[in-house]
PDB file of N, CA and C in Angstrom:
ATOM      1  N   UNK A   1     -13.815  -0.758 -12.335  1.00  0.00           N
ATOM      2  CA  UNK A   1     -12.877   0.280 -11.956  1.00  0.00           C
ATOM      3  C   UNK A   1     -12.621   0.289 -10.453  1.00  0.00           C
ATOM      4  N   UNK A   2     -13.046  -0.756  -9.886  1.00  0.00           N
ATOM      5  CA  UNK A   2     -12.966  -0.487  -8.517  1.00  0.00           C
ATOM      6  C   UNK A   2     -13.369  -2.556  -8.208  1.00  0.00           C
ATOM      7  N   UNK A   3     -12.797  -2.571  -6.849  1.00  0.00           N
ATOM      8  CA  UNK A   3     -13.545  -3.819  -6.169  1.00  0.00           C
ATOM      9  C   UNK A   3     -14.358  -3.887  -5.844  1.00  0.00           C
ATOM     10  N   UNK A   4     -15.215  -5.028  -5.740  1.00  0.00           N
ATOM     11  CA  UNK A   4     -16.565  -4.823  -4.854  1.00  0.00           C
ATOM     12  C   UNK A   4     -16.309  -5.394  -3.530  1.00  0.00           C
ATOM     13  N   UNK A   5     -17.403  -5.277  -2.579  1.00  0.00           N
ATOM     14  CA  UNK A   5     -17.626  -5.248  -1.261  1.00  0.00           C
ATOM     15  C   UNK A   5     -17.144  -6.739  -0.847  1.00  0.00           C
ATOM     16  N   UNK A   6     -17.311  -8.188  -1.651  1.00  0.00           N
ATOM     17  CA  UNK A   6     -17.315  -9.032  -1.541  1.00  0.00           C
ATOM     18  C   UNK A   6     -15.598  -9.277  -1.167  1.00  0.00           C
ATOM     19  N   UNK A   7     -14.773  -8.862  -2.060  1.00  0.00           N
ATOM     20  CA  UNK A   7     -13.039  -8.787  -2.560  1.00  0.00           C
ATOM     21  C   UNK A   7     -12.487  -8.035  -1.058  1.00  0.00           C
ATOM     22  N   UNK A   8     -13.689  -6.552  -1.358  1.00  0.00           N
ATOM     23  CA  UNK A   8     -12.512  -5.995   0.214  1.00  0.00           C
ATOM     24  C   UNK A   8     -12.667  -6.739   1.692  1.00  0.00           C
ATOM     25  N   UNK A   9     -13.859  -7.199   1.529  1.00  0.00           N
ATOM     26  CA  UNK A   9     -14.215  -7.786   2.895  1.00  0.00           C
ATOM     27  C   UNK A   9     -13.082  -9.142   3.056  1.00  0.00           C
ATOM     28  N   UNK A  10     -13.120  -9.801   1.763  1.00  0.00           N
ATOM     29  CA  UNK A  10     -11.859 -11.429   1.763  1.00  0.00           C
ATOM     30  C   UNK A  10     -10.644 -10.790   1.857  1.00  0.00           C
ATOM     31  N   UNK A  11     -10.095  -9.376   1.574  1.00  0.00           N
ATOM     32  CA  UNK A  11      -8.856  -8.517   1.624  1.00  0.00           C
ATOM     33  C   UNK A  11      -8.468  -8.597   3.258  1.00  0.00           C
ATOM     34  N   UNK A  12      -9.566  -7.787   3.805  1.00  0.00           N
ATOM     35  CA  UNK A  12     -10.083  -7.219   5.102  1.00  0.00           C
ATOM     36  C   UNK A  12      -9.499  -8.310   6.181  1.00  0.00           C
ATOM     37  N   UNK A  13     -10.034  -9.815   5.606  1.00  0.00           N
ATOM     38  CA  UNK A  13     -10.046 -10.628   6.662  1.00  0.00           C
ATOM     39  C   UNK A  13      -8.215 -11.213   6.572  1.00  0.00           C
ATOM     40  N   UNK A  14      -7.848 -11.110   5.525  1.00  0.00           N
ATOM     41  CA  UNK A  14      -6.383 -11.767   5.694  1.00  0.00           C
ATOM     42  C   UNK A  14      -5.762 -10.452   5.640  1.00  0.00           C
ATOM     43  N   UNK A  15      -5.850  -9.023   5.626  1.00  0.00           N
ATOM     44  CA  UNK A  15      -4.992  -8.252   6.543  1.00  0.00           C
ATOM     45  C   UNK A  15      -5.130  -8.026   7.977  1.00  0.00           C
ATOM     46  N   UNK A  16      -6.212  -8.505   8.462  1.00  0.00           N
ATOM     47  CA  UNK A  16      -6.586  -8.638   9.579  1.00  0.00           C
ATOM     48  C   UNK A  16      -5.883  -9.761  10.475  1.00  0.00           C
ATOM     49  N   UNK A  17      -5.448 -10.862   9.694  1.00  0.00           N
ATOM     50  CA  UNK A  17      -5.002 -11.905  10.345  1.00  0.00           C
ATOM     51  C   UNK A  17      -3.042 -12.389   9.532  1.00  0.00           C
ATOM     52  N   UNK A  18      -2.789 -10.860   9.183  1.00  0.00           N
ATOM     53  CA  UNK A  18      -1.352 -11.177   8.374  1.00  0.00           C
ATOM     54  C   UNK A  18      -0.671 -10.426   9.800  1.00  0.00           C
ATOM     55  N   UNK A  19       0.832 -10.628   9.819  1.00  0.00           N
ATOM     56  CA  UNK A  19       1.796 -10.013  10.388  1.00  0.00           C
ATOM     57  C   UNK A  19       2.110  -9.086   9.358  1.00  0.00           C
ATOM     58  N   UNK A  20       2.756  -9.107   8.427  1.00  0.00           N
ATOM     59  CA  UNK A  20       4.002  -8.397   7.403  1.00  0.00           C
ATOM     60  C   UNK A  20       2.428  -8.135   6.669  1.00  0.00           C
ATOM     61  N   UNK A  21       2.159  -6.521   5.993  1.00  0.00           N
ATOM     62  CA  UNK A  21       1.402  -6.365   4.836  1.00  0.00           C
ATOM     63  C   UNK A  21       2.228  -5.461   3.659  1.00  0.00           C
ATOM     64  N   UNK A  22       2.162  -6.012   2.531  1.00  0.00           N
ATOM     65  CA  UNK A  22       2.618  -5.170   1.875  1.00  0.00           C
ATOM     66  C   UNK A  22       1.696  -4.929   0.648  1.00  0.00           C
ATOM     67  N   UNK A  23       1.349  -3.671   0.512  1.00  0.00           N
ATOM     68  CA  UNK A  23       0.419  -2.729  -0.656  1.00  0.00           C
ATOM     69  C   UNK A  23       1.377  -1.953  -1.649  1.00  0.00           C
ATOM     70  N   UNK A  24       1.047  -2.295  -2.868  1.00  0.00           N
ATOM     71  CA  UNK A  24       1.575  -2.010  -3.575  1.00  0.00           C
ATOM     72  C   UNK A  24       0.540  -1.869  -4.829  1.00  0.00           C
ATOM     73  N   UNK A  25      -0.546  -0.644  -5.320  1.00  0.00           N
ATOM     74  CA  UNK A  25      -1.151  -0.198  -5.893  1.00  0.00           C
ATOM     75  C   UNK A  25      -2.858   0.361  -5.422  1.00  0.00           C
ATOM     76  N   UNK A  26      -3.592   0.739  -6.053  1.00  0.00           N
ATOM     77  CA  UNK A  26      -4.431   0.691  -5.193  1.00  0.00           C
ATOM     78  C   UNK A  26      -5.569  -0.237  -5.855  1.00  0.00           C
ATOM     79  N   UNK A  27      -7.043   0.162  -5.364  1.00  0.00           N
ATOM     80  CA  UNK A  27      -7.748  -1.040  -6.005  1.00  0.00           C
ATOM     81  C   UNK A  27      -8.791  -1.359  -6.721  1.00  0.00           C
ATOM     82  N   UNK A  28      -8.587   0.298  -6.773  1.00  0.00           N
ATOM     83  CA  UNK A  28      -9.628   1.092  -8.096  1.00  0.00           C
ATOM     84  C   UNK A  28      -8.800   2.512  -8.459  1.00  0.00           C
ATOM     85  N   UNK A  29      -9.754   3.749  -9.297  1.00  0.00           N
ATOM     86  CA  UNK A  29      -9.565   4.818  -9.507  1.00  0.00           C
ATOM     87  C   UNK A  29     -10.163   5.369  -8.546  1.00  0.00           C
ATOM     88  N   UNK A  30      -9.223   5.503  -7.094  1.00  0.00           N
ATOM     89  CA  UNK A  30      -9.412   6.072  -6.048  1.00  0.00           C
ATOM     90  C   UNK A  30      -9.954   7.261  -6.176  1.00  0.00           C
ATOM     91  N   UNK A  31      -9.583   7.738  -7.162  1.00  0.00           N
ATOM     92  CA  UNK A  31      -9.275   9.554  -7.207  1.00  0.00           C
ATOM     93  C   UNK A  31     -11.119   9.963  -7.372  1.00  0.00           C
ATOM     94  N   UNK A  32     -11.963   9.135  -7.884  1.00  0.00           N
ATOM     95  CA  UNK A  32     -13.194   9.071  -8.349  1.00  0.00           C
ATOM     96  C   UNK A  32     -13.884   8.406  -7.210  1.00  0.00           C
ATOM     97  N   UNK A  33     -14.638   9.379  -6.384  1.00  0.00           N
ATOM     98  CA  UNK A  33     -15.572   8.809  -5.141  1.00  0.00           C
ATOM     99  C   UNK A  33     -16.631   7.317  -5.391  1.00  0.00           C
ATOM    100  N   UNK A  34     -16.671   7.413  -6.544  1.00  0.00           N
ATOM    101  CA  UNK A  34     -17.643   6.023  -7.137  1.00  0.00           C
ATOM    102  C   UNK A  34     -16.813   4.899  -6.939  1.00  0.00           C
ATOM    103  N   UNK A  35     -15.444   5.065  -7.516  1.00  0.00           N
ATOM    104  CA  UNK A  35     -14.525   4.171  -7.481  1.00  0.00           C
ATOM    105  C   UNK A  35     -13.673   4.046  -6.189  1.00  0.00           C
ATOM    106  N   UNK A  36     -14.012   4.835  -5.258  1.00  0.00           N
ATOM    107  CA  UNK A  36     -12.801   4.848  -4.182  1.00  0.00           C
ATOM    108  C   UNK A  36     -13.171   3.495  -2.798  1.00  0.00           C
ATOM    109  N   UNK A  37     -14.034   3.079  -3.115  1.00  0.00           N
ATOM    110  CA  UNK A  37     -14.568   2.226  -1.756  1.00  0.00           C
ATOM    111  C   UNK A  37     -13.767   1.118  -1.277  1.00  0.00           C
ATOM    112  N   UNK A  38     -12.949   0.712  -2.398  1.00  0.00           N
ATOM    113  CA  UNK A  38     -12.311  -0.575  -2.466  1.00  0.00           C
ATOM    114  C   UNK A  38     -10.621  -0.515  -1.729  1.00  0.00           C
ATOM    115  N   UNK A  39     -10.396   0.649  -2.149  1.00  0.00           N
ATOM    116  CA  UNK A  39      -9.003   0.860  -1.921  1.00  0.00           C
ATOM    117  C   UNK A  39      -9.206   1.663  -0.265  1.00  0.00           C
ATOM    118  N   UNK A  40     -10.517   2.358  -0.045  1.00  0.00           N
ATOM    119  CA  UNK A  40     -10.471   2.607   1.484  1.00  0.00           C
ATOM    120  C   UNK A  40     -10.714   1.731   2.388  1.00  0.00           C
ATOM    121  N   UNK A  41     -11.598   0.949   1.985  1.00  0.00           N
ATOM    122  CA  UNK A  41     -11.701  -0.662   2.745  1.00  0.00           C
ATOM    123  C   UNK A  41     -10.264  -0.693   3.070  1.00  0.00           C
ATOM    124  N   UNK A  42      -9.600  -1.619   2.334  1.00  0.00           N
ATOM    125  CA  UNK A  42      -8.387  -1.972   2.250  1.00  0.00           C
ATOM    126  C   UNK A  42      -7.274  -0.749   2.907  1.00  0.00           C
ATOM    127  N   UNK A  43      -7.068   0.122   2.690  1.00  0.00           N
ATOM    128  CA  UNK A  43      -6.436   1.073   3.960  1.00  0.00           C
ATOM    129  C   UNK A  43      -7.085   1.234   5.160  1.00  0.00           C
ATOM    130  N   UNK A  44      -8.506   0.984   5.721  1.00  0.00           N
ATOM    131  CA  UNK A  44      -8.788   1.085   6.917  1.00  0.00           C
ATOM    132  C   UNK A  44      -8.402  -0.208   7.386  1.00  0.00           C
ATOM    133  N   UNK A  45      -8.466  -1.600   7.016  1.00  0.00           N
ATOM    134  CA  UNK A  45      -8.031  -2.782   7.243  1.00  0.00           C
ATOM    135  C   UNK A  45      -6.353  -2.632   7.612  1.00  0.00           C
ATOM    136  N   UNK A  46      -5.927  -1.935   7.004  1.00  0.00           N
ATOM    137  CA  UNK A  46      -4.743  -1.700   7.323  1.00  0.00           C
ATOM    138  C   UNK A  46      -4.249  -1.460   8.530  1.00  0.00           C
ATOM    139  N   UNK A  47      -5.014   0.172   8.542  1.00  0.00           N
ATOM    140  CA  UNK A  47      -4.793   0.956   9.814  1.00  0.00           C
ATOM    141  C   UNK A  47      -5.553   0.648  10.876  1.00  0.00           C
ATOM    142  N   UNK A  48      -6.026  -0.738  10.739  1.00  0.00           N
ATOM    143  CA  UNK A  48      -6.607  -1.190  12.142  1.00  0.00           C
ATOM    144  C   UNK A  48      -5.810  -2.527  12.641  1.00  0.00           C
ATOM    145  N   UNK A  49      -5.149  -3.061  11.635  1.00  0.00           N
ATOM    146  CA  UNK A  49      -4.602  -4.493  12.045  1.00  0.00           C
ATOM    147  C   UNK A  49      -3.154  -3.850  12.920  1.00  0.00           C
ATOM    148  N   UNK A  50      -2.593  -4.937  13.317  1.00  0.00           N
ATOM    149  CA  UNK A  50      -1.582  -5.118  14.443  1.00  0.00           C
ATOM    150  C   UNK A  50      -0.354  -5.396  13.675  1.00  0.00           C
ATOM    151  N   UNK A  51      -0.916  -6.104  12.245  1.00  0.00           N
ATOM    152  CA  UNK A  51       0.632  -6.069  11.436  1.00  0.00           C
ATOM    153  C   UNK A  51       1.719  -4.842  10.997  1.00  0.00           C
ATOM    154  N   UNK A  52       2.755  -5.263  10.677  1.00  0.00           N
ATOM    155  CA  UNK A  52       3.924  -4.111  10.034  1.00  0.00           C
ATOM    156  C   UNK A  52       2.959  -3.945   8.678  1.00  0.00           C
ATOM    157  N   UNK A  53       2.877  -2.580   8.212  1.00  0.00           N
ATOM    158  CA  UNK A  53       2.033  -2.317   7.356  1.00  0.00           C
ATOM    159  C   UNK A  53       2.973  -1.281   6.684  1.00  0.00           C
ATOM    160  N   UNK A  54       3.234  -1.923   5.270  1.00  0.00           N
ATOM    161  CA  UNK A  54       4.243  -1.351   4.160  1.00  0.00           C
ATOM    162  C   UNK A  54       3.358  -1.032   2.921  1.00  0.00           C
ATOM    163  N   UNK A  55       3.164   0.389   2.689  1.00  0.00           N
ATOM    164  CA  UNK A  55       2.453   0.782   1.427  1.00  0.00           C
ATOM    165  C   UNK A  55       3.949   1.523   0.278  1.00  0.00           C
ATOM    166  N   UNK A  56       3.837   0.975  -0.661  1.00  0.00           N
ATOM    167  CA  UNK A  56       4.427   1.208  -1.352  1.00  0.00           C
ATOM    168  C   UNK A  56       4.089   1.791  -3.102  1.00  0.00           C
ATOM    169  N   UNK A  57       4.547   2.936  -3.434  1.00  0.00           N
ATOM    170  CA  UNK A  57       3.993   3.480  -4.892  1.00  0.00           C
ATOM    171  C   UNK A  57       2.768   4.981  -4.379  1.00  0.00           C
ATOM    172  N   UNK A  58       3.311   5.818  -5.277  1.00  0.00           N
ATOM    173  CA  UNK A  58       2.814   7.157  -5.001  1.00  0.00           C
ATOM    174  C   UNK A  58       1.750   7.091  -4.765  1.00  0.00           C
ATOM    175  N   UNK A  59       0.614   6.541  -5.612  1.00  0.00           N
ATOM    176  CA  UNK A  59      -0.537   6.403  -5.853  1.00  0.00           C
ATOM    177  C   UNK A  59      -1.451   5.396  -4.537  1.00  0.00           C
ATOM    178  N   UNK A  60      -0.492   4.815  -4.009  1.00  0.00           N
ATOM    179  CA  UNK A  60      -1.350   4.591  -2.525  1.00  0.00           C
ATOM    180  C   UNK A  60      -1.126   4.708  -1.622  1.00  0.00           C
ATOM    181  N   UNK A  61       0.315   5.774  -1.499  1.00  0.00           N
ATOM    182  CA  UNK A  61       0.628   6.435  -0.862  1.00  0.00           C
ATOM    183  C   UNK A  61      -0.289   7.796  -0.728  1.00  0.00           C
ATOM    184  N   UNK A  62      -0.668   8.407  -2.157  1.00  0.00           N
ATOM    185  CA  UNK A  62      -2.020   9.398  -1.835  1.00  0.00           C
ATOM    186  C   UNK A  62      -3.228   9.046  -1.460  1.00  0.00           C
ATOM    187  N   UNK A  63      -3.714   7.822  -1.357  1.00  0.00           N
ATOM    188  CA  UNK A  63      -5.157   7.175  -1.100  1.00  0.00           C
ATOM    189  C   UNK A  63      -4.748   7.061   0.581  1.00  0.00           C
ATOM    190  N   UNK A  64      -3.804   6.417   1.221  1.00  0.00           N
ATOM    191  CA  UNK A  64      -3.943   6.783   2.478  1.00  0.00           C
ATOM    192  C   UNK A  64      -3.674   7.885   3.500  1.00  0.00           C
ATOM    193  N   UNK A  65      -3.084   8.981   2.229  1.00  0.00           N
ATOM    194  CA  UNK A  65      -3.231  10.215   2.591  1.00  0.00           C
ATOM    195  C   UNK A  65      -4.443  10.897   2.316  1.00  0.00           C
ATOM    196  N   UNK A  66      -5.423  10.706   1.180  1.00  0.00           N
ATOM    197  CA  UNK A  66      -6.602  11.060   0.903  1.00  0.00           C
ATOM    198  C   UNK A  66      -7.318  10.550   2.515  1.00  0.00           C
ATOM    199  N   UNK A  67      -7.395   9.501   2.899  1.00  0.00           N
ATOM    200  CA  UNK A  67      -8.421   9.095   3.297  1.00  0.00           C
ATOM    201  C   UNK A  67      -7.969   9.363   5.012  1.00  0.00           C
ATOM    202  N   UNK A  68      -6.633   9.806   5.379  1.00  0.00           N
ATOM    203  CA  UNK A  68      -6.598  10.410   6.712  1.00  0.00           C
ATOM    204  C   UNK A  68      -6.195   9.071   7.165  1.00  0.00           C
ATOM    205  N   UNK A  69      -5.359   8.225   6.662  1.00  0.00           N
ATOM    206  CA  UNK A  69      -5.061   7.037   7.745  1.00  0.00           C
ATOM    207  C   UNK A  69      -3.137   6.994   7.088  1.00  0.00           C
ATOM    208  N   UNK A  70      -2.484   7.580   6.755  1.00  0.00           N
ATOM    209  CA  UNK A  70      -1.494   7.556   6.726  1.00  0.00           C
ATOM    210  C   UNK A  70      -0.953   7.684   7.961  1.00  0.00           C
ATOM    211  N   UNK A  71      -0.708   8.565   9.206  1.00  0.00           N
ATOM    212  CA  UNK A  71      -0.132   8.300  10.175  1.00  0.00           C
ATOM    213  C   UNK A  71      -0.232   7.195  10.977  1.00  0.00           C
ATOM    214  N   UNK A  72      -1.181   5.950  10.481  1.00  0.00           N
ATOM    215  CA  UNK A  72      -1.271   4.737  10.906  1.00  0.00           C
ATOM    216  C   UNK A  72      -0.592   3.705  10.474  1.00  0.00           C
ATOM    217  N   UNK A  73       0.146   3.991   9.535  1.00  0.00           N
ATOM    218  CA  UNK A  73       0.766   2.757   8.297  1.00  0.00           C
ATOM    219  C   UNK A  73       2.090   2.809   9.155  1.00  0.00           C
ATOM    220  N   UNK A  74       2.956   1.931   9.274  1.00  0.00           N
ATOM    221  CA  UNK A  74       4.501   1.529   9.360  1.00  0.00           C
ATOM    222  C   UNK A  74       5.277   1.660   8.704  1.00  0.00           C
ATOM    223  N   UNK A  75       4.968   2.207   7.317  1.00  0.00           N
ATOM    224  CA  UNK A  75       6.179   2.514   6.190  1.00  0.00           C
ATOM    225  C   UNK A  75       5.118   2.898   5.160  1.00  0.00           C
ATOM    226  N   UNK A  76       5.451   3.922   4.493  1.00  0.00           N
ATOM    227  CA  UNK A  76       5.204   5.149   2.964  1.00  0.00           C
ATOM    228  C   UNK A  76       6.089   4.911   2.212  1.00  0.00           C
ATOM    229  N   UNK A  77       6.680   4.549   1.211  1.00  0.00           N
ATOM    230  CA  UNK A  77       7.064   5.173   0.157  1.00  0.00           C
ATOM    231  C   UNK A  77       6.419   4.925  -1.265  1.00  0.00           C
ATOM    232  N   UNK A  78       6.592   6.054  -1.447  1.00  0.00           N
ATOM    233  CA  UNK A  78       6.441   6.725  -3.014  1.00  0.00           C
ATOM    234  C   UNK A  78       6.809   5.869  -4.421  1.00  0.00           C
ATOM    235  N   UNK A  79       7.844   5.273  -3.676  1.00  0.00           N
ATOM    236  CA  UNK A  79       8.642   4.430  -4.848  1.00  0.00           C
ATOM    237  C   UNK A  79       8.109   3.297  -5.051  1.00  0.00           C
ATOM    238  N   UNK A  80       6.818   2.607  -6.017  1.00  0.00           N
ATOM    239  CA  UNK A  80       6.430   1.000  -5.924  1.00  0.00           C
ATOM    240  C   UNK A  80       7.021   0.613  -6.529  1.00  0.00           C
ATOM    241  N   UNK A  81       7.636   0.677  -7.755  1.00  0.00           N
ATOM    242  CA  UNK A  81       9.027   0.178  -8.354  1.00  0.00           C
ATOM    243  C   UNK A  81       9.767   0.191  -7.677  1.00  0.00           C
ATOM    244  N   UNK A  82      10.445   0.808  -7.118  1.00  0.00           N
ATOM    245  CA  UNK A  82      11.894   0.355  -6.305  1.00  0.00           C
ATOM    246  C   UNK A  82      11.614  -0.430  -5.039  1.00  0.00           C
ATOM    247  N   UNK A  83      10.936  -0.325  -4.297  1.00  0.00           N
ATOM    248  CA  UNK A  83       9.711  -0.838  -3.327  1.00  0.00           C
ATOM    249  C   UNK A  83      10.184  -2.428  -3.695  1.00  0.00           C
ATOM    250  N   UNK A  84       9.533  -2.723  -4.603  1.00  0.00           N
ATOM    251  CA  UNK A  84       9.440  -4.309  -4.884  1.00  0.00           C
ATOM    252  C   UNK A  84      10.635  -4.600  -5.669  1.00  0.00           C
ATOM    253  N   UNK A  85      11.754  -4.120  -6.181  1.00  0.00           N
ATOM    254  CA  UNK A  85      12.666  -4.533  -6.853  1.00  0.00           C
ATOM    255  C   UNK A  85      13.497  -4.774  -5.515  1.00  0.00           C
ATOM    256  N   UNK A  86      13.968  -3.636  -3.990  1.00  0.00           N
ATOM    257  CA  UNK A  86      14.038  -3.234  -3.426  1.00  0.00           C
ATOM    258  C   UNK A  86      14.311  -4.903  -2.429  1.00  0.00           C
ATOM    259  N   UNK A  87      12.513  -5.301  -1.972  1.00  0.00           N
ATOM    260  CA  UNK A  87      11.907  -6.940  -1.561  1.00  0.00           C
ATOM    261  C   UNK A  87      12.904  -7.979  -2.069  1.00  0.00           C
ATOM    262  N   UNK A  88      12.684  -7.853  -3.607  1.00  0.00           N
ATOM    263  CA  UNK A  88      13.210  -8.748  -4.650  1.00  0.00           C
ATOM    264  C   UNK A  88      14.826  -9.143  -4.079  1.00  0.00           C
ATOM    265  N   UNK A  89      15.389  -8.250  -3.646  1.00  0.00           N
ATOM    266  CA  UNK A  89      16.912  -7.999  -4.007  1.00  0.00           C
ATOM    267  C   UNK A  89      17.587  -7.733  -4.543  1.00  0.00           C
ATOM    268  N   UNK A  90      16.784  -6.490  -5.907  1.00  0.00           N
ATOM    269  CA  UNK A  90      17.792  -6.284  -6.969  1.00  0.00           C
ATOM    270  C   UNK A  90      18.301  -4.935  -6.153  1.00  0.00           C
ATOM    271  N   UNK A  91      19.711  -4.647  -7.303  1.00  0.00           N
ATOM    272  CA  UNK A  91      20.440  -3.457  -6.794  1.00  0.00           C
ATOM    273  C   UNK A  91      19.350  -2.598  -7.195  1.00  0.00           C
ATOM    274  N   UNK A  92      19.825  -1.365  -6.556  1.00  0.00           N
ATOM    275  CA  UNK A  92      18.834  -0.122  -7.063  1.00  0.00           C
ATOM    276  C   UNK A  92      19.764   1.179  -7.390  1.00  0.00           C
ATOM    277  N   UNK A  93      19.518   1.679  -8.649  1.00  0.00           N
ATOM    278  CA  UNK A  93      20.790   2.417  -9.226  1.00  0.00           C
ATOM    279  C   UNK A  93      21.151   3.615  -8.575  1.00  0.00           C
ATOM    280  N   UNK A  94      20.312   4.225  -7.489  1.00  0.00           N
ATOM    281  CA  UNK A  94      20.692   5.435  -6.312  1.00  0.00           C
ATOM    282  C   UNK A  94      21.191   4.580  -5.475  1.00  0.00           C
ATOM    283  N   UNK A  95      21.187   3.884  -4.911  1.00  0.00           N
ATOM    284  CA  UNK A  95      21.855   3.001  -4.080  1.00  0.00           C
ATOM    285  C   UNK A  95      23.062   2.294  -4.666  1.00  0.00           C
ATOM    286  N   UNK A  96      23.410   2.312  -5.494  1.00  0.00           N
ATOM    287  CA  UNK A  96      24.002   1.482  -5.801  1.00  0.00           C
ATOM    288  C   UNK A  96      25.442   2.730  -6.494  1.00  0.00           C
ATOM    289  N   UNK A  97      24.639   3.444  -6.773  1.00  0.00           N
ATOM    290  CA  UNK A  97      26.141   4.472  -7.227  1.00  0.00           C
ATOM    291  C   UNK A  97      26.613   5.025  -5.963  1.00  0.00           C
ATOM    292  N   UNK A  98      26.018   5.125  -4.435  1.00  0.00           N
ATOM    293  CA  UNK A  98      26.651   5.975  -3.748  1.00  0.00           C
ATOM    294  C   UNK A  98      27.121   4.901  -2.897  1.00  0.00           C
ATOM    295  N   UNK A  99      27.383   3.381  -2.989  1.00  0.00           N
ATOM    296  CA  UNK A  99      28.055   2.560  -2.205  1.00  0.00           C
ATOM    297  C   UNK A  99      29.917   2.890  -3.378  1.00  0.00           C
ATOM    298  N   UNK A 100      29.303   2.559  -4.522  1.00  0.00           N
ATOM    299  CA  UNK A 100      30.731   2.838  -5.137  1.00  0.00           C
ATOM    300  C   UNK A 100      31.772   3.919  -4.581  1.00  0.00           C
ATOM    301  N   UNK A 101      31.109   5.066  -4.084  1.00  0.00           N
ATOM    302  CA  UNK A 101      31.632   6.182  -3.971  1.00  0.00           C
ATOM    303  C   UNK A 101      32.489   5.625  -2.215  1.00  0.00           C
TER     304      UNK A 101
END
């Protein structure tokens, strides 16, 4: 239900050494202190590297609000579906009805 120490630390070291990060889920059942170690690793790695740091999807959008490092990230949103469809290049149907207009 969660990563172990081994995963966040190999996480740790290539957000540490990425430019562009992009998160998109988290990496356990954060919500459960037993389970939360993996996904705070991985947001403090975040909020310490030098890269553009893009979290995307509600759910880790609340883990780096749980854990007090959201005003460190470069981009929040809520949306991990649209988020990565968004990357992808597909249209996105709020976007896409108010260009018609």
């Amino acid at each position: 239900m969660d990563i172990g120490p081994k995963t966040a630390e190999a996480y740790r070291h290539i957000i540490l050494g990425a430019g562009t990060v992009l998160w998109n889920g988290p990496m356990g059942v954060f919500e459960f202190p037993a389970f939360a170690g993996g996904t705070r690793e991985v947001a403090k790695a975040m909020a310490e590297s030098s890269a553009v740091t893009i979290v995307g999807g509600g759910d880790s959008a609340a883990a780096v609000e749980q854990f007090g490092l959201a005003g460190r990230m470069t981009h929040i949103s809520t949306g991990g579906g649209a988020s990565l469809d968004f990357m992808e290049g597909r249209a996105l149907p709020g976007v896409a009805v108010l260009q018609d207009k």
